[in-house]
C-alpha atoms as a PDB file:
ATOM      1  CA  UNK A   1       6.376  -2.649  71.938  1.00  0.00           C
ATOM      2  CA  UNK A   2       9.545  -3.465  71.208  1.00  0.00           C
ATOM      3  CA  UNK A   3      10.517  -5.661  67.997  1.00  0.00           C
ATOM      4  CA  UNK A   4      14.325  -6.938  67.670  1.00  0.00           C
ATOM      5  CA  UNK A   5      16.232  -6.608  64.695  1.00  0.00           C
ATOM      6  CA  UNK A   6      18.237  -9.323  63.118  1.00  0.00           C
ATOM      7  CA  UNK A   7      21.685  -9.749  61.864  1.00  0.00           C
ATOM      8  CA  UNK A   8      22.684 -11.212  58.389  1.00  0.00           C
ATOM      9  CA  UNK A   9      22.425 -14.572  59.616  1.00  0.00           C
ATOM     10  CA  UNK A  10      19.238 -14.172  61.353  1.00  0.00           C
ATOM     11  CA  UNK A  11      20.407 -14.037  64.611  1.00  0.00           C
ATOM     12  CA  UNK A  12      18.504 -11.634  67.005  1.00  0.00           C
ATOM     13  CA  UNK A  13      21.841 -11.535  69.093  1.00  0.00           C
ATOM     14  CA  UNK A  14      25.227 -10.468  67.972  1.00  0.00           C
ATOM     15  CA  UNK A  15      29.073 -10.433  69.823  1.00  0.00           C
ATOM     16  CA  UNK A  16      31.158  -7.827  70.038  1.00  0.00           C
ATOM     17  CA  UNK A  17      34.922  -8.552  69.912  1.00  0.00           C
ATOM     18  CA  UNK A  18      35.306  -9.334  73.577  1.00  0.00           C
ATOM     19  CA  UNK A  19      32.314 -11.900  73.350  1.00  0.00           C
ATOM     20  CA  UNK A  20      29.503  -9.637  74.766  1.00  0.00           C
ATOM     21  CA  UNK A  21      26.098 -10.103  73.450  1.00  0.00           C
ATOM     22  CA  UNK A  22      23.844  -7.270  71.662  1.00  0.00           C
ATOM     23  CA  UNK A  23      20.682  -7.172  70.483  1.00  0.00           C
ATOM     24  CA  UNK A  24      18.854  -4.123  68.263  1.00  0.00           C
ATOM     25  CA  UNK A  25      15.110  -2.873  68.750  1.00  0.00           C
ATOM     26  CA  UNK A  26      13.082  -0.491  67.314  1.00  0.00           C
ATOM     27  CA  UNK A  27       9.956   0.668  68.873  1.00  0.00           C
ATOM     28  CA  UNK A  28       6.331   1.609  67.821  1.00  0.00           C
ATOM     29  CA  UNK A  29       6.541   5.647  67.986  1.00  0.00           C
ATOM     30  CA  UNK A  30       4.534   6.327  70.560  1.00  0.00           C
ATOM     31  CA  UNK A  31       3.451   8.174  74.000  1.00  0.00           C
ATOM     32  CA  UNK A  32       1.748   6.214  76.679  1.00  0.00           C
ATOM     33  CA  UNK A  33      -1.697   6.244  77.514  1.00  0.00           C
ATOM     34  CA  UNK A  34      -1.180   7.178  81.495  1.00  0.00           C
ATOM     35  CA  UNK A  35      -0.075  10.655  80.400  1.00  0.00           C
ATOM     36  CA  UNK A  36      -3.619  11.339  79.346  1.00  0.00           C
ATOM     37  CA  UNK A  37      -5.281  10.167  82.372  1.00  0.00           C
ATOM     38  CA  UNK A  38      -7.948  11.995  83.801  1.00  0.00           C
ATOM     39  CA  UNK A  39      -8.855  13.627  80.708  1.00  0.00           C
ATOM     40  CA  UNK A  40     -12.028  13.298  79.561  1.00  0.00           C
ATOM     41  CA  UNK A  41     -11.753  14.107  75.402  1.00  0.00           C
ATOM     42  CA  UNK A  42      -8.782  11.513  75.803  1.00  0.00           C
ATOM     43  CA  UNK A  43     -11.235   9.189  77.149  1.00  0.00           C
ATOM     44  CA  UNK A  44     -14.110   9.798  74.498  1.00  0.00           C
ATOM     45  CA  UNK A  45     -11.445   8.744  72.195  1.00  0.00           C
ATOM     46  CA  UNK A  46     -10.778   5.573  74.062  1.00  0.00           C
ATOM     47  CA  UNK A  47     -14.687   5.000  73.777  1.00  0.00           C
ATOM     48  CA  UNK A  48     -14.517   4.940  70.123  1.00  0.00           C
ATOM     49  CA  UNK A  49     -11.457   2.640  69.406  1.00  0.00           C
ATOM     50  CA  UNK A  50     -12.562   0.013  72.378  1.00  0.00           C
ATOM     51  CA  UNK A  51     -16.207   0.217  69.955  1.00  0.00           C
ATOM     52  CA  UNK A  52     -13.697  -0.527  66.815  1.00  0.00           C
ATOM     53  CA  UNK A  53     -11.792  -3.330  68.605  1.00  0.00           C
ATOM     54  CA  UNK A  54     -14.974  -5.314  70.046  1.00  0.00           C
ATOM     55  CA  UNK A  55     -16.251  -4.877  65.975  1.00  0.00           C
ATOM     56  CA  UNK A  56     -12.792  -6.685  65.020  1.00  0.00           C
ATOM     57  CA  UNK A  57     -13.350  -8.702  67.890  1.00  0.00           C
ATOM     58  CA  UNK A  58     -16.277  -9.944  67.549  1.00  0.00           C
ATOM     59  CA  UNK A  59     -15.314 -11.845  64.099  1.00  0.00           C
ATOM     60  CA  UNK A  60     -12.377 -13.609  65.301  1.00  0.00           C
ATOM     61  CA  UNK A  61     -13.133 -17.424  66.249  1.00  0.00           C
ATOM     62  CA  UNK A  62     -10.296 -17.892  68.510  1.00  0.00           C
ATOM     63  CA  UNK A  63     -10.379 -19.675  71.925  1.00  0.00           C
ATOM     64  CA  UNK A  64      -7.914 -18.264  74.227  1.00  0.00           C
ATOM     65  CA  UNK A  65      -5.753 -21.059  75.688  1.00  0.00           C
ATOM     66  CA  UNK A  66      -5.399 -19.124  79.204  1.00  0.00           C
ATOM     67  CA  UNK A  67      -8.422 -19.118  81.199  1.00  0.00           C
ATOM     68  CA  UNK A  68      -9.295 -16.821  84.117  1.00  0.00           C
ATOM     69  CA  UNK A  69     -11.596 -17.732  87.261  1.00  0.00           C
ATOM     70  CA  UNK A  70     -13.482 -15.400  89.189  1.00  0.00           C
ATOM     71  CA  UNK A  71     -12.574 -12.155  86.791  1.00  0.00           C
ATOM     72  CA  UNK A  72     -15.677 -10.862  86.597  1.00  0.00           C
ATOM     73  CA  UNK A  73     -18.087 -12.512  89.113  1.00  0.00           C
ATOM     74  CA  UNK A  74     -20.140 -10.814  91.234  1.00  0.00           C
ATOM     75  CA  UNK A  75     -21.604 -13.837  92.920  1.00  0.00           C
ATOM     76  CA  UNK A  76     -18.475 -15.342  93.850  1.00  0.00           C
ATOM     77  CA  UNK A  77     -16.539 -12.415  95.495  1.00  0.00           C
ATOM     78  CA  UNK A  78     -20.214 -11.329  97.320  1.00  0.00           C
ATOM     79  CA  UNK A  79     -20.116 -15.231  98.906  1.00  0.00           C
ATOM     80  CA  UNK A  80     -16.362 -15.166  99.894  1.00  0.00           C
ATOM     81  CA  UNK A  81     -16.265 -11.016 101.499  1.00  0.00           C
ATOM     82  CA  UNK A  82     -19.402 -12.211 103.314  1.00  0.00           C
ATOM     83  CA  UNK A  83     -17.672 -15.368 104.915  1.00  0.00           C
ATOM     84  CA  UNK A  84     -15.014 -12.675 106.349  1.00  0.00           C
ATOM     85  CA  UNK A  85     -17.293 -10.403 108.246  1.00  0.00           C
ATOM     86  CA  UNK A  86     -16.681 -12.026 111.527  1.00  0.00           C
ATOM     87  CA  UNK A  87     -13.211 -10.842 110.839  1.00  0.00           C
ATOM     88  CA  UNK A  88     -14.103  -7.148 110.405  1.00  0.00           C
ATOM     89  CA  UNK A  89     -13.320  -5.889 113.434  1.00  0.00           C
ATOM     90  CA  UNK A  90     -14.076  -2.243 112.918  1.00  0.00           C
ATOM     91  CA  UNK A  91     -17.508  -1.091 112.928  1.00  0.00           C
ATOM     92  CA  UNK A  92     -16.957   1.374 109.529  1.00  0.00           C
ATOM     93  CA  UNK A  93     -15.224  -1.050 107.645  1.00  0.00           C
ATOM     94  CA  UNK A  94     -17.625  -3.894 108.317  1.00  0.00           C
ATOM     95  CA  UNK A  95     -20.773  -1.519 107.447  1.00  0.00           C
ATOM     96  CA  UNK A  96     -18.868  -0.712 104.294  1.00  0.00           C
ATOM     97  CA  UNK A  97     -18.399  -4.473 103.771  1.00  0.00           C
ATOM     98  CA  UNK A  98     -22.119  -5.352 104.297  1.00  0.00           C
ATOM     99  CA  UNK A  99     -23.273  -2.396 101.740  1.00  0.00           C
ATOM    100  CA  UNK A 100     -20.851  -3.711  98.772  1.00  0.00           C
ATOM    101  CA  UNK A 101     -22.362  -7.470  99.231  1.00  0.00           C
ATOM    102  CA  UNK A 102     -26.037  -5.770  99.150  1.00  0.00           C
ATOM    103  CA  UNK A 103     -25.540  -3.593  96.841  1.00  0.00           C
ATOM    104  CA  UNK A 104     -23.526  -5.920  94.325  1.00  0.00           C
ATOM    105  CA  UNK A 105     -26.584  -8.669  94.827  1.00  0.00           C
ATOM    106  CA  UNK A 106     -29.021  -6.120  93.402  1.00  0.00           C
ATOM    107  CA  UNK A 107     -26.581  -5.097  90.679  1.00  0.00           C
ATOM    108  CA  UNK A 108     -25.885  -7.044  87.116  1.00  0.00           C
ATOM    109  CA  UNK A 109     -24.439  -6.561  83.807  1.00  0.00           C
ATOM    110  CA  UNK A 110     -27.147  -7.159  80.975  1.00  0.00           C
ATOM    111  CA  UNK A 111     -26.658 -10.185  78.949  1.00  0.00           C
ATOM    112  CA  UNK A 112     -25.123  -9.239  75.467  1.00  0.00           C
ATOM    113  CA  UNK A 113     -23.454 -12.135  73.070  1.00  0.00           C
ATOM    114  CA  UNK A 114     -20.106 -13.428  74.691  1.00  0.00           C
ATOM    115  CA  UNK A 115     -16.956 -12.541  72.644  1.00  0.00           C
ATOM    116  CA  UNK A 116     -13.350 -11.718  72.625  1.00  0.00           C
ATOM    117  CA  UNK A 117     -12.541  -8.735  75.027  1.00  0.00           C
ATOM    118  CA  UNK A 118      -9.749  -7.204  76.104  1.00  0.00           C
ATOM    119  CA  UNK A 119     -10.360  -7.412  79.889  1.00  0.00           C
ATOM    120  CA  UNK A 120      -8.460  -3.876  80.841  1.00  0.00           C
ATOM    121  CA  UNK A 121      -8.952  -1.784  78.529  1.00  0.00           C
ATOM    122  CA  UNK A 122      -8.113   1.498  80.967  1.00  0.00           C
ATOM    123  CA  UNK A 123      -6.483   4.679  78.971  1.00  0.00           C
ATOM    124  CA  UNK A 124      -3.397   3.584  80.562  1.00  0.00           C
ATOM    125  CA  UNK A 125      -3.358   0.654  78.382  1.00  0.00           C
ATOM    126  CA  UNK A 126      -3.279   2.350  75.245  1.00  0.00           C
ATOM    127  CA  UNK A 127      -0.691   4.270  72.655  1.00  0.00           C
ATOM    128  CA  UNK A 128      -1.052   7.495  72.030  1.00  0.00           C
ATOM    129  CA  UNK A 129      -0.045   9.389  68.472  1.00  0.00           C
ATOM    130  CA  UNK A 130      -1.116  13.094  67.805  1.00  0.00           C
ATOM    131  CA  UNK A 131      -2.791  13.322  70.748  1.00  0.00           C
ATOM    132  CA  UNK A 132      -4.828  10.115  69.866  1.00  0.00           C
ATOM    133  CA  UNK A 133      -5.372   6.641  71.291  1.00  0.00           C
ATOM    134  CA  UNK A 134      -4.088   4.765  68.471  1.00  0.00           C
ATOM    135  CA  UNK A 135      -3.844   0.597  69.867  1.00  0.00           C
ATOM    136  CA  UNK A 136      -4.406  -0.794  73.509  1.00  0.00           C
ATOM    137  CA  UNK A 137      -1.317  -3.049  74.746  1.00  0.00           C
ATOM    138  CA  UNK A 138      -1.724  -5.564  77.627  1.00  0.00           C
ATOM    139  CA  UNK A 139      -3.291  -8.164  76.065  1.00  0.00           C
ATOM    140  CA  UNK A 140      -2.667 -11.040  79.135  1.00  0.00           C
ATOM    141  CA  UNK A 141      -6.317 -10.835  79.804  1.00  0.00           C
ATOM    142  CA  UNK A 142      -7.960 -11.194  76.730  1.00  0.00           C
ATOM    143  CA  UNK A 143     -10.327 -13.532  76.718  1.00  0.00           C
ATOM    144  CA  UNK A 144     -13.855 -14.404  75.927  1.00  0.00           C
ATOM    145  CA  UNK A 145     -16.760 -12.560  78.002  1.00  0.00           C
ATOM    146  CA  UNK A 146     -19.708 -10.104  77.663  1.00  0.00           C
ATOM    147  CA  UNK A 147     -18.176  -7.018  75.931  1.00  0.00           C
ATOM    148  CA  UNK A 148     -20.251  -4.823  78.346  1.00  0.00           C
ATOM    149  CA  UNK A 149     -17.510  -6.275  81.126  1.00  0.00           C
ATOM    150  CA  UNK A 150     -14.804  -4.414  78.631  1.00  0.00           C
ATOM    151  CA  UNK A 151     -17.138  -1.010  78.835  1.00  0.00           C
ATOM    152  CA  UNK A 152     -17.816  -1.303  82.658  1.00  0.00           C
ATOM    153  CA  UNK A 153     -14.541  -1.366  82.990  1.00  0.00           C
ATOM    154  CA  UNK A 154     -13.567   1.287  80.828  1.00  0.00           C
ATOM    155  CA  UNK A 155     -16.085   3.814  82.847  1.00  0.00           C
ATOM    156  CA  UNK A 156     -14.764   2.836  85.683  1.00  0.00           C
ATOM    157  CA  UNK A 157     -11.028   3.473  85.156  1.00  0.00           C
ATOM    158  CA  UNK A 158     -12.112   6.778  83.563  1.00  0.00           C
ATOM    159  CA  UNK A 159     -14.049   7.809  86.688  1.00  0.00           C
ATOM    160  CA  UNK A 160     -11.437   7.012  88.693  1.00  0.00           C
ATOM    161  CA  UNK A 161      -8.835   8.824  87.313  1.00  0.00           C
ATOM    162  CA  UNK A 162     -10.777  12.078  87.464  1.00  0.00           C
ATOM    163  CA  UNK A 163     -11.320  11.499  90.825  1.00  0.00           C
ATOM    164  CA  UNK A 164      -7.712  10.537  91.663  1.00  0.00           C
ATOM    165  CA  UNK A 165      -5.314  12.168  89.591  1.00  0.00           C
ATOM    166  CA  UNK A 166      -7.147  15.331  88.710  1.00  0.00           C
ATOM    167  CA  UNK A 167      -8.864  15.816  92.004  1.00  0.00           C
ATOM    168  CA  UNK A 168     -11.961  16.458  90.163  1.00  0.00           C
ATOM    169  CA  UNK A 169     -15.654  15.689  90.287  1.00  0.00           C
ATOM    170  CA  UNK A 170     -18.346  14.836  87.589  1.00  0.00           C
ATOM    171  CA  UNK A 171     -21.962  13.393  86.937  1.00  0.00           C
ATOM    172  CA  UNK A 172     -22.891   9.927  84.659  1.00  0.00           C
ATOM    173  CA  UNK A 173     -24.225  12.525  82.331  1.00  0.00           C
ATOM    174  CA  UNK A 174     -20.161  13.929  81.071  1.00  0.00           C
ATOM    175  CA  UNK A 175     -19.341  10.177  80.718  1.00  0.00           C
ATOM    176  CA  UNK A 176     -22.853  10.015  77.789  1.00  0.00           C
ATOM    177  CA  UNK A 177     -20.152  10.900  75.097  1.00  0.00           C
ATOM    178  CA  UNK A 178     -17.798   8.033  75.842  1.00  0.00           C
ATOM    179  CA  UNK A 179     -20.343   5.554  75.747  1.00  0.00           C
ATOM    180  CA  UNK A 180     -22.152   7.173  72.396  1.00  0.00           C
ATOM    181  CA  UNK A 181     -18.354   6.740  70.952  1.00  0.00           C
ATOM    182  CA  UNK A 182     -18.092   3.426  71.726  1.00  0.00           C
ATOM    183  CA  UNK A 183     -21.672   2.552  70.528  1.00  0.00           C
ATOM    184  CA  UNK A 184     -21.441   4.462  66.982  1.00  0.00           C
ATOM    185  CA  UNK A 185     -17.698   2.169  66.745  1.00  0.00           C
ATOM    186  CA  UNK A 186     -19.230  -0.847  67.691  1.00  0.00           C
ATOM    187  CA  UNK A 187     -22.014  -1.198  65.761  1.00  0.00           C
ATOM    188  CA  UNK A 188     -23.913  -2.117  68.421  1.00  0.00           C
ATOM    189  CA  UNK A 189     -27.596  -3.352  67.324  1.00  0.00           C
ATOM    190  CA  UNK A 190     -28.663  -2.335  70.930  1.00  0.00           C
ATOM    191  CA  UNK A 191     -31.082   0.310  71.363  1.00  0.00           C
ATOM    192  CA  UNK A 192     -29.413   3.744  72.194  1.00  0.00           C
ATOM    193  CA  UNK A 193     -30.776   4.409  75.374  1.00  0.00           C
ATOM    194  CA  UNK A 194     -31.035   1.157  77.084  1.00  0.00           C
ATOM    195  CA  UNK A 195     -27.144   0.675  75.840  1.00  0.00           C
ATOM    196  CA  UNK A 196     -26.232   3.778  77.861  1.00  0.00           C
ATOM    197  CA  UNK A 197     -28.192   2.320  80.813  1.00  0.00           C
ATOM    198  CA  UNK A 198     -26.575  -1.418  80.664  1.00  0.00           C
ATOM    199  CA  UNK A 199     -23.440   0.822  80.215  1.00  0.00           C
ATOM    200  CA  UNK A 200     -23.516   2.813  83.047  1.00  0.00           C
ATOM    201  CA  UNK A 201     -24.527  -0.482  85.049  1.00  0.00           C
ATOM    202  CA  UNK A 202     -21.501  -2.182  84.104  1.00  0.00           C
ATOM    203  CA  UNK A 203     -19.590   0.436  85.826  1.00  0.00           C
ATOM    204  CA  UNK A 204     -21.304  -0.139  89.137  1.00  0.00           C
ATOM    205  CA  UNK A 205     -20.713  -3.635  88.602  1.00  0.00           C
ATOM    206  CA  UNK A 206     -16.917  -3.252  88.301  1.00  0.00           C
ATOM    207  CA  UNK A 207     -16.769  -0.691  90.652  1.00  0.00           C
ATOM    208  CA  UNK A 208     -18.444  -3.079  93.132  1.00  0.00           C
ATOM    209  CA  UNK A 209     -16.582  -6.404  92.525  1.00  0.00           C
ATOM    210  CA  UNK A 210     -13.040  -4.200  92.611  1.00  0.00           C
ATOM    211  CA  UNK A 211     -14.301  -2.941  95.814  1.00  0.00           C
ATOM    212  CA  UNK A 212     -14.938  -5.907  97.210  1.00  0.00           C
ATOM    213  CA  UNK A 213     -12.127  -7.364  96.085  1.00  0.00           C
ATOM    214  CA  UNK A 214     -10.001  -5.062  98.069  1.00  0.00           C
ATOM    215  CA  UNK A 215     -11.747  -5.778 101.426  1.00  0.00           C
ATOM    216  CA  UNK A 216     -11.014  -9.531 100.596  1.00  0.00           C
ATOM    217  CA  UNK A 217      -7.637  -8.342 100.139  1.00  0.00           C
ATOM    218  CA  UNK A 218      -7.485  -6.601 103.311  1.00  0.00           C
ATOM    219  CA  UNK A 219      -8.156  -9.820 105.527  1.00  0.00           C
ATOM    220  CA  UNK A 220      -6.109 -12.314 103.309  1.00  0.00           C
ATOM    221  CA  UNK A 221      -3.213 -10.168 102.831  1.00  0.00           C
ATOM    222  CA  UNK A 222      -2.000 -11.202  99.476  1.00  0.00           C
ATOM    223  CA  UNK A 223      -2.526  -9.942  96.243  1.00  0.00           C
ATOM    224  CA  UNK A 224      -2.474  -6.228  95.560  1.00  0.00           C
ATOM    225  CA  UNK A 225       0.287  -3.910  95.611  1.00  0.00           C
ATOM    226  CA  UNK A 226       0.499  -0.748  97.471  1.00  0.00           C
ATOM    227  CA  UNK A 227       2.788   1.731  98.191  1.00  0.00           C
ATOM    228  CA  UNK A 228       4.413   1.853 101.905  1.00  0.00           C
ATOM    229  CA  UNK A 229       5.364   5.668 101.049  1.00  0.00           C
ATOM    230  CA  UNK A 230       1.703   6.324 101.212  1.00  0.00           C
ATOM    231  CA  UNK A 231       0.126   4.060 103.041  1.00  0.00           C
ATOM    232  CA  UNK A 232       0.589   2.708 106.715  1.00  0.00           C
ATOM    233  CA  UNK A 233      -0.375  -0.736 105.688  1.00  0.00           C
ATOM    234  CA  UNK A 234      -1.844  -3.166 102.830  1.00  0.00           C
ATOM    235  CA  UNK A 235      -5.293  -2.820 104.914  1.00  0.00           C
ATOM    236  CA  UNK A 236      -4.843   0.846 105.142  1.00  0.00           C
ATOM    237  CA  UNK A 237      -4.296   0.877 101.289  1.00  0.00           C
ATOM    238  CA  UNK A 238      -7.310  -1.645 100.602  1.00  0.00           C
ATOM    239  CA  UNK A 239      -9.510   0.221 102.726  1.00  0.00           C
ATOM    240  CA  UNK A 240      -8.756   3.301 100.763  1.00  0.00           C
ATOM    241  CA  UNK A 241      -9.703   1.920  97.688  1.00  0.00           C
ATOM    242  CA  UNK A 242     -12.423  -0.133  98.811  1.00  0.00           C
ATOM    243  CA  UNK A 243     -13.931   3.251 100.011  1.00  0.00           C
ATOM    244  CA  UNK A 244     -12.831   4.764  96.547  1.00  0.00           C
ATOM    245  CA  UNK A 245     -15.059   2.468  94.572  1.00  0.00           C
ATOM    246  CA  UNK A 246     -17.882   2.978  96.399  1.00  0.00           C
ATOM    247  CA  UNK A 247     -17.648   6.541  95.471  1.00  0.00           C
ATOM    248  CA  UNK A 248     -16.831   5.834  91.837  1.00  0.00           C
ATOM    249  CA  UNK A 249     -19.968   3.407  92.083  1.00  0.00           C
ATOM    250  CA  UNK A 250     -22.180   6.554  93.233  1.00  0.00           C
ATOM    251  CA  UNK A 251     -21.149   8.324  90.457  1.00  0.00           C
ATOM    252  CA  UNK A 252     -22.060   5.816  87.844  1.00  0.00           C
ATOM    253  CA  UNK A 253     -25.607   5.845  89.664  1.00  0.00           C
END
């Protein structure tokens, strides 16, 4: 978040005697999100300023000029995993395969009014001050969609990161007060308890299209990045985390 300072003349860049450019910044004071991963009171607080953004949101009328294909479509990464079974190989992986194309064809994200989102809005993506989330960053995927997409997503990353980096387990029920802070924020007109439902739902749904797009991954051999320290291989890596958000999926149940 940096923002350049300029010289007298209005230059952002300035010579020193020997003809060497410099430029001056000052930053928003800040810590980053990722510190607070994992933590669940961190990510009630996320809840409640993704519920104030979508308000903002939702009065803009802007019209992104970047558009993005596929992002969120269950339909489209079900047909295109299901075209690669024949090159599933192992038994394990190819059950796992067939269960995140049924399960993501009986899965769907209620139908709310399309509007600006933010598209990743993860507690890694945010700026923390006094030990609270503050303003997300990241914005290359902003866009407009279903803001349920944005809260899927949210309760997916959250789950995640308990599972992952804290090594811990929980129920849908501890995630209630991160969707009632994003509902109170949002002034959602929803009912309550079908809200929390659709929420939770939208989890699954992420959960399952990330899944699946990791097995894609692991036949085409292209797109995510993984760590060699870790893992043996990208299809070692993608089965990991295709396995991973099946079990973030159960959770969500």
């Amino acid at each position: 978040m940096a923002i350049a300072h300029k010289a007298s003349n209005g230059a952002t860049y300035l010579p020193d005697r020997s003809g060497q450019l410099w430029r001056s910044f000052s930053y928003i004071e800040s810590v980053p999100g990722t510190k607070f991963e994992g933590d669940l009171e961190a990510a009630v607080d996320l809840g409640g300023i993704l519920g104030d953004l979508h308000r903002s949101l939702a009065t803009l009328d802007y019209q992104p000029k970047f558009k993005r294909t596929h992002s969120q479509n269950t339909e489209y990464y079900a047909d295109k995993l299901e075209t690669m079974i024949p090159e599933i190989q192992d038994a394990e992986y190819r059950e796992l395969t067939k269960e995140l194309i049924s399960l993501s064809r009986a899965t769907s994200i209620a139908s709310y009014p399309l509007q600006l989102i933010h598209s990743d809005p993860r507690i890694g993506n945010t700026l923390f001050r006094q030990g609270k989330p503050f303003t997300f960053i990241d914005w290359d995927g902003f866009r407009i969609a279903n803001p349920l997409v944005d809260v899927g997503d949210m309760l997916q990353s959250v789950v995640g990161e308990v599972i992952n980096k804290s090594g811990g387990s929980l129920s849908a029920k501890q995630l209630h007060p991160i969707i009632e802070a994003y509902y109170h924020k949002s002034g959602s007109r929803a009912n309550r308890q079908a809200f929390m439902k659709d929420a939770l739902t939208a989890g699954r749904v992420i959960a399952l299209i990330l899944g699946m797009r990791c097995l894609i991954d692991s036949v085409e051999d292209s797109y995510f990045r993984w760590n060699p320290a870790r893992f043996g291989s990208r299809l070692e890596y993608n089965l990991f985390r295709a396995q991973n958000q099946r079990q973030i999926y159960e959770v969500l149940v």
